[in-house]
Each structure stands twice: as structure tokens, then as C-alpha cells.
PDB file of N, CA and C in Angstrom:
ATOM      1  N   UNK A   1       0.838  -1.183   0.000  1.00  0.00           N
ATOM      2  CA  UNK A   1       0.000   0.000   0.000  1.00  0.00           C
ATOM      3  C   UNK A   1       0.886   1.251   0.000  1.00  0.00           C
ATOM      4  N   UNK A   2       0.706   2.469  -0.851  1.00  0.00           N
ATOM      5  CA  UNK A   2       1.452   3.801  -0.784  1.00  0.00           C
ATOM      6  C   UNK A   2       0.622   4.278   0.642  1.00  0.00           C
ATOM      7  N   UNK A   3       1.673   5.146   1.229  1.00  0.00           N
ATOM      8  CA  UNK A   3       1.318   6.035   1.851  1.00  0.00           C
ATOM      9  C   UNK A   3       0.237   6.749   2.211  1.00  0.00           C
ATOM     10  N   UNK A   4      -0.041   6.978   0.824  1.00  0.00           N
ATOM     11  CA  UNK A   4      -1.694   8.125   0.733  1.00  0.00           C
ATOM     12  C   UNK A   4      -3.063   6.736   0.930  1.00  0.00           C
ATOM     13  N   UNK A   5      -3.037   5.847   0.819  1.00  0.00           N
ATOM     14  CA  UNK A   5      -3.455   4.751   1.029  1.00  0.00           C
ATOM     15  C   UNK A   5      -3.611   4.892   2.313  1.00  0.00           C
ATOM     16  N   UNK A   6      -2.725   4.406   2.909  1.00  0.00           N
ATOM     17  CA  UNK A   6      -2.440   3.904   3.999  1.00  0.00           C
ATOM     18  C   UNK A   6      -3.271   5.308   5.332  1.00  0.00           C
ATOM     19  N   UNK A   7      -2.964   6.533   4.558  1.00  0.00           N
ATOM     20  CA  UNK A   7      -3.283   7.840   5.518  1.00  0.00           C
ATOM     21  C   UNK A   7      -5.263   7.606   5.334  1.00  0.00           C
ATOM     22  N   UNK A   8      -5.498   6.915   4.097  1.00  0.00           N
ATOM     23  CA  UNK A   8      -6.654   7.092   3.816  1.00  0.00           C
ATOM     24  C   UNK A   8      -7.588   5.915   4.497  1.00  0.00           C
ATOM     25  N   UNK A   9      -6.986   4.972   4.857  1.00  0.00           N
ATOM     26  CA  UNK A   9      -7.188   4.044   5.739  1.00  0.00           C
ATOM     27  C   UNK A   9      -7.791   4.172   7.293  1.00  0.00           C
ATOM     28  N   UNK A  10      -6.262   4.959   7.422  1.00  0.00           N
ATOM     29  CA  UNK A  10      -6.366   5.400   9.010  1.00  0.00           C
ATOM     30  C   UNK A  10      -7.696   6.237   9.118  1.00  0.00           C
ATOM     31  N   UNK A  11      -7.819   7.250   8.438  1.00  0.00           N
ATOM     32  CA  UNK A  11      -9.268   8.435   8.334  1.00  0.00           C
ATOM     33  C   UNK A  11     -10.434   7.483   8.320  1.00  0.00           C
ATOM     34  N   UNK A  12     -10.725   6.281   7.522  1.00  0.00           N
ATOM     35  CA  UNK A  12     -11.747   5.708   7.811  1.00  0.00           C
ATOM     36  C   UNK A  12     -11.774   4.970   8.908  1.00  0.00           C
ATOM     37  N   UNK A  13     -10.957   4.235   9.643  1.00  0.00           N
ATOM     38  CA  UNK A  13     -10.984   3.267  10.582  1.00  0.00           C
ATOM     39  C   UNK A  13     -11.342   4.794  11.968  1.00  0.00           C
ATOM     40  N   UNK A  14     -10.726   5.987  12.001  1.00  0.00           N
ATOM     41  CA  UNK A  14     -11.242   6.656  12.854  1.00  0.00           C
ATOM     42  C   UNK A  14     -12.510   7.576  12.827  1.00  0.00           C
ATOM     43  N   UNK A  15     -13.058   7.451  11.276  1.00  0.00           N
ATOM     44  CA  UNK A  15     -14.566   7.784  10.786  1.00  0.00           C
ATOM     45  C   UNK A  15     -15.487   6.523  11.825  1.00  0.00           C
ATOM     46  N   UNK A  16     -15.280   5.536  11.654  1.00  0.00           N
ATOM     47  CA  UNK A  16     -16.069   4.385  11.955  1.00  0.00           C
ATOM     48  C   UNK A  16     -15.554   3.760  13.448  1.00  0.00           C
ATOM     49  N   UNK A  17     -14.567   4.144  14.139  1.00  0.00           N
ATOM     50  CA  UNK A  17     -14.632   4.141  14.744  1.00  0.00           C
ATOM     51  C   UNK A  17     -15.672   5.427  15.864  1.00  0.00           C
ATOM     52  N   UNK A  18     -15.747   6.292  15.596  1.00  0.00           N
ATOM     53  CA  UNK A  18     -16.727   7.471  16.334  1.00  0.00           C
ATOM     54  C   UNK A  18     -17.615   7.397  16.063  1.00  0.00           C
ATOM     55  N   UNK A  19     -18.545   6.447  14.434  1.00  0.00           N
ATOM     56  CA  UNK A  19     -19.606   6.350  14.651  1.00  0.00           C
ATOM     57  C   UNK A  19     -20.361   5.529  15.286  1.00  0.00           C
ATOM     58  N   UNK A  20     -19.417   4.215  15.782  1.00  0.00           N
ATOM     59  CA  UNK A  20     -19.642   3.277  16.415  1.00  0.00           C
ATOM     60  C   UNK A  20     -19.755   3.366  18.138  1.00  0.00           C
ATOM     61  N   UNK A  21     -19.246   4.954  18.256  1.00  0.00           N
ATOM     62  CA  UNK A  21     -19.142   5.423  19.510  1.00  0.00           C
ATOM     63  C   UNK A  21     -20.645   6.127  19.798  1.00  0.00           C
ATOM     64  N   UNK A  22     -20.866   6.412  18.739  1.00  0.00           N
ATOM     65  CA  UNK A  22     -22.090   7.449  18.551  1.00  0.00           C
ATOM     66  C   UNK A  22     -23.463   6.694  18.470  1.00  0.00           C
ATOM     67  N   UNK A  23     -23.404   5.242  17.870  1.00  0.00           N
ATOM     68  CA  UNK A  23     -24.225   4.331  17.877  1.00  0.00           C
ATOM     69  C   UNK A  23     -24.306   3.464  19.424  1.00  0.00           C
ATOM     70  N   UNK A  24     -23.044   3.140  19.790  1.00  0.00           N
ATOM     71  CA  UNK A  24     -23.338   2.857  21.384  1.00  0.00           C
ATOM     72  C   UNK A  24     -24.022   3.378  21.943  1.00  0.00           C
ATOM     73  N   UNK A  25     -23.708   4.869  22.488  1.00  0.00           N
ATOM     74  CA  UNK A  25     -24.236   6.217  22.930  1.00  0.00           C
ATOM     75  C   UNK A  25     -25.774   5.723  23.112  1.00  0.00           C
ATOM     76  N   UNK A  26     -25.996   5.462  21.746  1.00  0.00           N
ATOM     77  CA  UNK A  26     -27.738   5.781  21.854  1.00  0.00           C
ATOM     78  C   UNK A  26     -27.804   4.159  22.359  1.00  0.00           C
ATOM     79  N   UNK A  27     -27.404   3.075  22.377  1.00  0.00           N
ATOM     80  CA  UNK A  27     -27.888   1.953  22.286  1.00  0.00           C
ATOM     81  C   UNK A  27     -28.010   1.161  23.960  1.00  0.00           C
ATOM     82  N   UNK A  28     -29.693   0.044  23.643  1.00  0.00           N
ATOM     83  CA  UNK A  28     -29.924   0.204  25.105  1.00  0.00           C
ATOM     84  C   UNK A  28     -28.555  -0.399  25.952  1.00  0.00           C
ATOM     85  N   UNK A  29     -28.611  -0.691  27.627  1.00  0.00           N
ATOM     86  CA  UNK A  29     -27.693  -2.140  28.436  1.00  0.00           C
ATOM     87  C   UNK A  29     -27.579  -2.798  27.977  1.00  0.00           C
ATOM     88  N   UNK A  30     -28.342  -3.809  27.302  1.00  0.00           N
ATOM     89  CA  UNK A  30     -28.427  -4.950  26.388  1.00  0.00           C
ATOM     90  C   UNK A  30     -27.440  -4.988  25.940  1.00  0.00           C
ATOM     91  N   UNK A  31     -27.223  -4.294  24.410  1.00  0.00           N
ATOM     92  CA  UNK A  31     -26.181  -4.073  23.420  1.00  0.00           C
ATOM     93  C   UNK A  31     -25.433  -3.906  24.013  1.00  0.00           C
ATOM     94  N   UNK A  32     -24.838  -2.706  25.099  1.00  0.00           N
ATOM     95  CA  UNK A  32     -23.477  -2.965  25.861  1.00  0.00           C
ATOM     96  C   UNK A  32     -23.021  -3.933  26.218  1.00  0.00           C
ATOM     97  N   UNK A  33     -23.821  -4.934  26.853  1.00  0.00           N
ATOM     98  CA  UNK A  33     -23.880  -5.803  27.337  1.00  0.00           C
ATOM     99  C   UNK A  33     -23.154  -7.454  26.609  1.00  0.00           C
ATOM    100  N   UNK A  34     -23.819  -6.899  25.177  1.00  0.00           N
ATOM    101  CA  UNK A  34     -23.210  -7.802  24.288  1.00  0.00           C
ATOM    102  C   UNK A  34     -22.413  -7.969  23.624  1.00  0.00           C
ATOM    103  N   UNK A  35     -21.784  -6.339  23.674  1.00  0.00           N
ATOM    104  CA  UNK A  35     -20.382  -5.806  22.732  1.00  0.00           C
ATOM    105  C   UNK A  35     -19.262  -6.571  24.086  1.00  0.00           C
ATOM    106  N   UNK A  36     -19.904  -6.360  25.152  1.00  0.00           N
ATOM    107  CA  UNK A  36     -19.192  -6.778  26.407  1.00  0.00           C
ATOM    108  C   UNK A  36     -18.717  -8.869  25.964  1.00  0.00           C
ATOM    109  N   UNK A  37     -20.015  -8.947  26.046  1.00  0.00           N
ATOM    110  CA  UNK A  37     -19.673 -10.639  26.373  1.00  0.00           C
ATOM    111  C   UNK A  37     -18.757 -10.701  24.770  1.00  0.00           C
ATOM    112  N   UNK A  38     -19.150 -10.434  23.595  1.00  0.00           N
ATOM    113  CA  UNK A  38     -18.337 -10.848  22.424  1.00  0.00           C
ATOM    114  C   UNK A  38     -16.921 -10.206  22.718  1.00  0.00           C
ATOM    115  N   UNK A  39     -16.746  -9.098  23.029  1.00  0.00           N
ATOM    116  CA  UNK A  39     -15.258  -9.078  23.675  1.00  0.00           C
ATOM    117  C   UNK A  39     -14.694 -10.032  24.699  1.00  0.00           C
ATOM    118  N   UNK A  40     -15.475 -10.643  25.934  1.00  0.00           N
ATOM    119  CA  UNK A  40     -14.938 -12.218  26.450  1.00  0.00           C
ATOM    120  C   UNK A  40     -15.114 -13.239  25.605  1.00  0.00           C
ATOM    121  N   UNK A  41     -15.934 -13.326  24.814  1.00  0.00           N
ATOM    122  CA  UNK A  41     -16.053 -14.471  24.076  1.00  0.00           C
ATOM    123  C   UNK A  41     -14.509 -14.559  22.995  1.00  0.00           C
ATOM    124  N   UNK A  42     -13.480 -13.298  21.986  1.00  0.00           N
ATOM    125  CA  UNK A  42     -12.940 -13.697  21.471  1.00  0.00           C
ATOM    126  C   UNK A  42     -11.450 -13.330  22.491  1.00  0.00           C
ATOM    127  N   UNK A  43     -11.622 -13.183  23.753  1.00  0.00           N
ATOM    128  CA  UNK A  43     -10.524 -13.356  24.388  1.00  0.00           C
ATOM    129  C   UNK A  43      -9.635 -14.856  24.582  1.00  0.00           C
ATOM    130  N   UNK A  44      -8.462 -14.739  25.033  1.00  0.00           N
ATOM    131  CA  UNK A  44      -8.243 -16.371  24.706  1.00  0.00           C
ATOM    132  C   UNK A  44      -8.355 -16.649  25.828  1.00  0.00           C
ATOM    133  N   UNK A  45      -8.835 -18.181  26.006  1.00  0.00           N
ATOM    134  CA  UNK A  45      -9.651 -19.062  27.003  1.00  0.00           C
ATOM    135  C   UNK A  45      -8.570 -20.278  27.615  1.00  0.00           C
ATOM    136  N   UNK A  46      -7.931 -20.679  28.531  1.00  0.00           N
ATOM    137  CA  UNK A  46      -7.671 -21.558  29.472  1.00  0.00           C
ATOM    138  C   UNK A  46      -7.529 -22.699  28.170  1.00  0.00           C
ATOM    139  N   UNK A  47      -6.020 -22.974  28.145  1.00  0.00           N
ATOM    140  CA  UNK A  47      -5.731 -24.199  27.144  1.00  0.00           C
ATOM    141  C   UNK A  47      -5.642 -23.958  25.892  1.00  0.00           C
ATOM    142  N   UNK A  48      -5.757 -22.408  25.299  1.00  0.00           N
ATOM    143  CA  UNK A  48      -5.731 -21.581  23.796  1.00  0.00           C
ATOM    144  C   UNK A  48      -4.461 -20.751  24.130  1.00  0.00           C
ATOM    145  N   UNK A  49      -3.685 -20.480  22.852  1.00  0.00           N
ATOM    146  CA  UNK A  49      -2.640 -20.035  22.917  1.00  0.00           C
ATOM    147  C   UNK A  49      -3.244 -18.519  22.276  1.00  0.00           C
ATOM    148  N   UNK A  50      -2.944 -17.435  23.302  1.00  0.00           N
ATOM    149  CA  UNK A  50      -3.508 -16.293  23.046  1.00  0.00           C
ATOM    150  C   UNK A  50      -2.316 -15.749  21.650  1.00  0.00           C
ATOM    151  N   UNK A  51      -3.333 -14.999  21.102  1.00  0.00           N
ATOM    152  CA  UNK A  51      -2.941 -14.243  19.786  1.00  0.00           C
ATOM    153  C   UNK A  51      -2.961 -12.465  20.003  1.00  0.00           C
ATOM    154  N   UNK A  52      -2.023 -12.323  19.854  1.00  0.00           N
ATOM    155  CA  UNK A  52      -1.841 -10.309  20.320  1.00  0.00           C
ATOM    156  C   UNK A  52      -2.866  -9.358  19.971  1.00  0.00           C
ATOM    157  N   UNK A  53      -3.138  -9.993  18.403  1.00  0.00           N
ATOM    158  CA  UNK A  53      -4.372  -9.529  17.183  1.00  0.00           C
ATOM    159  C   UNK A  53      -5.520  -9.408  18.466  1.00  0.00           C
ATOM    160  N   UNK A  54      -6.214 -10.119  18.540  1.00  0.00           N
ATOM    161  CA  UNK A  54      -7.338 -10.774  19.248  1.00  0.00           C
ATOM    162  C   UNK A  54      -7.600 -10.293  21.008  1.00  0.00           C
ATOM    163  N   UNK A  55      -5.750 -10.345  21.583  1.00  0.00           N
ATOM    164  CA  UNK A  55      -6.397  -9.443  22.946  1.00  0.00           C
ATOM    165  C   UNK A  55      -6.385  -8.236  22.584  1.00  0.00           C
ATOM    166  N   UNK A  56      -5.611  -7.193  21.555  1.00  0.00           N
ATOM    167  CA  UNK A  56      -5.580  -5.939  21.301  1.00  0.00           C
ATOM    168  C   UNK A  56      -7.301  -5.586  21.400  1.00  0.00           C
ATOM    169  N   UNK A  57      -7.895  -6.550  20.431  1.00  0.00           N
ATOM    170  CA  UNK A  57      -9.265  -6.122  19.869  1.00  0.00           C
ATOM    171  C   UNK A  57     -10.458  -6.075  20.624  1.00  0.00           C
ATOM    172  N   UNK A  58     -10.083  -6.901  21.509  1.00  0.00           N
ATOM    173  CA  UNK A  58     -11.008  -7.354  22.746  1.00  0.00           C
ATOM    174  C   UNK A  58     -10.713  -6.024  23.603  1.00  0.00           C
ATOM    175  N   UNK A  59      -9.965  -5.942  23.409  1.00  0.00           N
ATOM    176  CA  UNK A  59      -9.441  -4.560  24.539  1.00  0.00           C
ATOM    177  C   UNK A  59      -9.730  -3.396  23.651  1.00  0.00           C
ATOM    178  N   UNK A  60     -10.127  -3.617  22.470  1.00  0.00           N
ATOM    179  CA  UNK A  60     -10.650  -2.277  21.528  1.00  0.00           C
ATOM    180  C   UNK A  60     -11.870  -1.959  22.019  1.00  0.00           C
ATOM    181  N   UNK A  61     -12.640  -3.041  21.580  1.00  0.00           N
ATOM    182  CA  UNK A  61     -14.156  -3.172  21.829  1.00  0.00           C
ATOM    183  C   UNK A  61     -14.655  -2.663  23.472  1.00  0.00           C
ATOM    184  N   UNK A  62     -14.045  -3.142  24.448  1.00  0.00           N
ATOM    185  CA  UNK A  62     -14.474  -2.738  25.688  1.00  0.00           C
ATOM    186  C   UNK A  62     -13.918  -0.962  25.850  1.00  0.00           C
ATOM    187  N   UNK A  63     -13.012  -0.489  25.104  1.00  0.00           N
ATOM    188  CA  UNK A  63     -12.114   0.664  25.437  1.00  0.00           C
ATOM    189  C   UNK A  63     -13.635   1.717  24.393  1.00  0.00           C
ATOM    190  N   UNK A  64     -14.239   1.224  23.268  1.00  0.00           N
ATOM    191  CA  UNK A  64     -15.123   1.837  22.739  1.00  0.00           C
ATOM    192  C   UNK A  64     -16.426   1.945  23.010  1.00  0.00           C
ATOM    193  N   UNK A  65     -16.776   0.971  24.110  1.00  0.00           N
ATOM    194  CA  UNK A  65     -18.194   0.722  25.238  1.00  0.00           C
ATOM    195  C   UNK A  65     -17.427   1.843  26.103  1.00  0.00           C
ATOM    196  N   UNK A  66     -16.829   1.855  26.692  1.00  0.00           N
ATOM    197  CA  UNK A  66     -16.197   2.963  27.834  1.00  0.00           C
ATOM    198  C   UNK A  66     -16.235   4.363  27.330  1.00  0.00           C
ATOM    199  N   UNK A  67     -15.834   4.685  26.074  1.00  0.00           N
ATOM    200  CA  UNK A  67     -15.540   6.265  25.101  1.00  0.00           C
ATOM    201  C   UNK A  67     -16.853   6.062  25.101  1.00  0.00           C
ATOM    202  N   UNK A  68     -18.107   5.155  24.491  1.00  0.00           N
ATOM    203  CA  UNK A  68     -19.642   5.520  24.258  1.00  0.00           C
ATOM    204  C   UNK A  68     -20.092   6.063  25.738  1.00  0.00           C
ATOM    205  N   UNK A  69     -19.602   5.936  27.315  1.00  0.00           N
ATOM    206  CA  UNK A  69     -20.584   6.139  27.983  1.00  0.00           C
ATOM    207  C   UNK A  69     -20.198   7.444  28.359  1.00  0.00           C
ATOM    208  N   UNK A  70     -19.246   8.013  27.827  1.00  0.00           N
ATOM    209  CA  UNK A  70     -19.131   9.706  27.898  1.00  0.00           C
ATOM    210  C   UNK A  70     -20.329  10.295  27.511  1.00  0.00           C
ATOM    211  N   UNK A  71     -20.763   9.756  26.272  1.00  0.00           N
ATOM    212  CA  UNK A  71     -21.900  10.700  25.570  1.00  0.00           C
ATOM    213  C   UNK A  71     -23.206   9.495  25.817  1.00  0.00           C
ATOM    214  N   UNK A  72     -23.626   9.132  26.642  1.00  0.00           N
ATOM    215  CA  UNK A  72     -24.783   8.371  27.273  1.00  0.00           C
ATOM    216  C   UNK A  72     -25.445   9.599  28.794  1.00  0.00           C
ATOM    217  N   UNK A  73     -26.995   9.947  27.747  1.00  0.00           N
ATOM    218  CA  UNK A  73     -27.448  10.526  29.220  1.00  0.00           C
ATOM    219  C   UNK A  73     -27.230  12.098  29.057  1.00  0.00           C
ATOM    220  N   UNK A  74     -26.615  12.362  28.206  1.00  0.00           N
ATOM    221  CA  UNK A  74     -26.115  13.796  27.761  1.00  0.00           C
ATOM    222  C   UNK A  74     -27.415  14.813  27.507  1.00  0.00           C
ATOM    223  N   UNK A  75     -27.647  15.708  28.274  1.00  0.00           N
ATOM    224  CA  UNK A  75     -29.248  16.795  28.161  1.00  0.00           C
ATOM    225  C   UNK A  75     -28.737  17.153  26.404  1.00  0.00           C
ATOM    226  N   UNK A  76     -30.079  17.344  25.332  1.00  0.00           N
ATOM    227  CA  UNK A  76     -29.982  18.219  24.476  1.00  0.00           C
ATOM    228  C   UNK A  76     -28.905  19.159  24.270  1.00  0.00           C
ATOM    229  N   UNK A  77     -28.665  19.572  22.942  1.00  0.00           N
ATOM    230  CA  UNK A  77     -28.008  20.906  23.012  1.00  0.00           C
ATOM    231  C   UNK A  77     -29.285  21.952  22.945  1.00  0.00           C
TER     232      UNK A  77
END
């Protein structure tokens, strides 16, 4: 990948990452709830040889439930 690629990459992965922050935000316990368990679910488990990929991501997913509850509950502008 060139460069300008690569810059154009990053801009979407942090587009979609904030909207996914913005979609939490509004979304009920439940859904937290489940972004929660699928982050334990692809953590590695007792007798699995953990993969770096996989705890990074798990640790994405809970770090982007945490950034959504900034803007949870927020009065109107």
C-alpha cells in the first residue's frame, strides 16, 4: 500500500470508529452488554494459545463501550 493509502485508511478506521461510539451512545444495556460478552467471548480461554491480534481487539471493543458512555445521558443541546 502507498502512503496516501495507507493515511486514507487510518481516516476511515477513525470515521467508523466514532460512529460506532455514537451508535453505542444511543444503544440500550443490552447491546453494551453484548459488545461486552463478544469481547470475552474472542478473548483467549484456558488451554488456547492467546494471539496479540485478538487481545488488542477485545481490549478495543471494551475501550469503545467505555468512550460511548461519555456521551450516554447527555441533556440536548
Amino acid at each position: 500500500m502507498t502512503n496516501s493509502e495507507l493515511v486514507q485508511l487510518r481516516v476511515r478506521v477513525i470515521a467508523l470508529e466514532n460512529l460506532v461510539i455514537s451508535l453505542l451512545a444511543q444503544s440500550p444495556e443490552r447491546q453494551l452488554d453484548l459488545v461486552r460478552e463478544m469481547a470475552a467471548y474472542i478473548s483467549p480461554r484456558p488451554g488456547f494459545t492467546p494471539h496479540h491480534l485478538t487481545i488488542r481487539a477485545a481490549a478495543e471493543m471494551i475501550h469503545l463501550v467505555e468512550r460511548a458512555g461519555h456521551f450516554r445521558n447527555l441533556p440536548p443541546p
